[in-house]
Protein backbone atom coordinates (compact mmCIF):
# COMPACT_ATOMS: atom_id res chain seq x y z
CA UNK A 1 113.31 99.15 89.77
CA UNK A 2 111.57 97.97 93.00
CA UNK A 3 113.63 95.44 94.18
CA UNK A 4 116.28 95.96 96.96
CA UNK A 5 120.07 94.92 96.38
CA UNK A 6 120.52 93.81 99.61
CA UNK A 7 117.96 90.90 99.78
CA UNK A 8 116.51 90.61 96.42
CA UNK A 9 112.91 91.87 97.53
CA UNK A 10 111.00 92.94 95.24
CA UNK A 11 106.89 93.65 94.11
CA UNK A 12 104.53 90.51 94.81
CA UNK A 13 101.01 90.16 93.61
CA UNK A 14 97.83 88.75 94.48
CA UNK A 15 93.88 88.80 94.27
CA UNK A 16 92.64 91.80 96.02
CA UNK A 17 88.97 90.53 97.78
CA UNK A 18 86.25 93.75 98.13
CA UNK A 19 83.67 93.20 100.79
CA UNK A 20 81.16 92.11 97.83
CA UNK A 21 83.76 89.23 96.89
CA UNK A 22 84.63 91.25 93.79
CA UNK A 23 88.31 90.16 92.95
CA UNK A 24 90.69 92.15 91.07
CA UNK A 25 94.34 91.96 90.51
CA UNK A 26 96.32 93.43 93.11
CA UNK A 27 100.40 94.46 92.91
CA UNK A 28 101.99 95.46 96.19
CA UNK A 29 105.40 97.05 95.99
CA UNK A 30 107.96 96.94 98.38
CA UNK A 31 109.14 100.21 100.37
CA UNK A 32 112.41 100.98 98.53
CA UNK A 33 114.38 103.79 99.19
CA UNK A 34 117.43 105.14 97.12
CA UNK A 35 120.00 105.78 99.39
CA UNK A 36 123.98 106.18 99.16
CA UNK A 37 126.17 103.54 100.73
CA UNK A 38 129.32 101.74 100.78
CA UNK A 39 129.91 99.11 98.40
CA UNK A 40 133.23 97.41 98.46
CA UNK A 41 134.26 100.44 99.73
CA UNK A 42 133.51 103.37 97.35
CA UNK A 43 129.67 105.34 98.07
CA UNK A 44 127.71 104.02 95.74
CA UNK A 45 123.75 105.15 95.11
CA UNK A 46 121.59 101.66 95.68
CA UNK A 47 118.09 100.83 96.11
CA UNK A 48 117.42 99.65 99.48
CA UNK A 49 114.41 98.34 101.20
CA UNK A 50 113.61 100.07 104.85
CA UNK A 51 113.89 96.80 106.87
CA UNK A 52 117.51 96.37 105.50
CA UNK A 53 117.92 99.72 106.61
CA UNK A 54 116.76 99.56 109.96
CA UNK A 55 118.55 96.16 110.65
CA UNK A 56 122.21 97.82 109.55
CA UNK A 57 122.46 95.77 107.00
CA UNK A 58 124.06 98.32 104.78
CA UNK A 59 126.36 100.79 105.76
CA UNK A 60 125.34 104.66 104.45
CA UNK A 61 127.86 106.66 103.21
């Protein structure tokens, strides 16, 4: 569910280093939001990361 329609981002993961050099998995999700826009004209509910939101990549219904 955490990836955004616009540009396909979605949760990436990684080795999380402690200050002891202890590693342990690590998942970091993107900031999604579920917001109504338009899609090929109708308003449509999507999921929607906040940097396509701020750049007006979408257009909210």
């Amino acid at each position: 569910m955490a990836k955004c329609s616009v540009c396909d981002k979605a949760a990436h993961f990684g080795i999380q280093v402690s200050h002891s050099h202890r590693r342990s998995n690590k998942m970091w999700k993107s900031n999604i939001k579920k917001v109504k826009a338009v899609v090929n004209g109708t308003p449509k509910r999507v999921y929607v990361c906040t940097s396509c939101l701020r750049s007006g990549k979408i257009e909210r219904a």
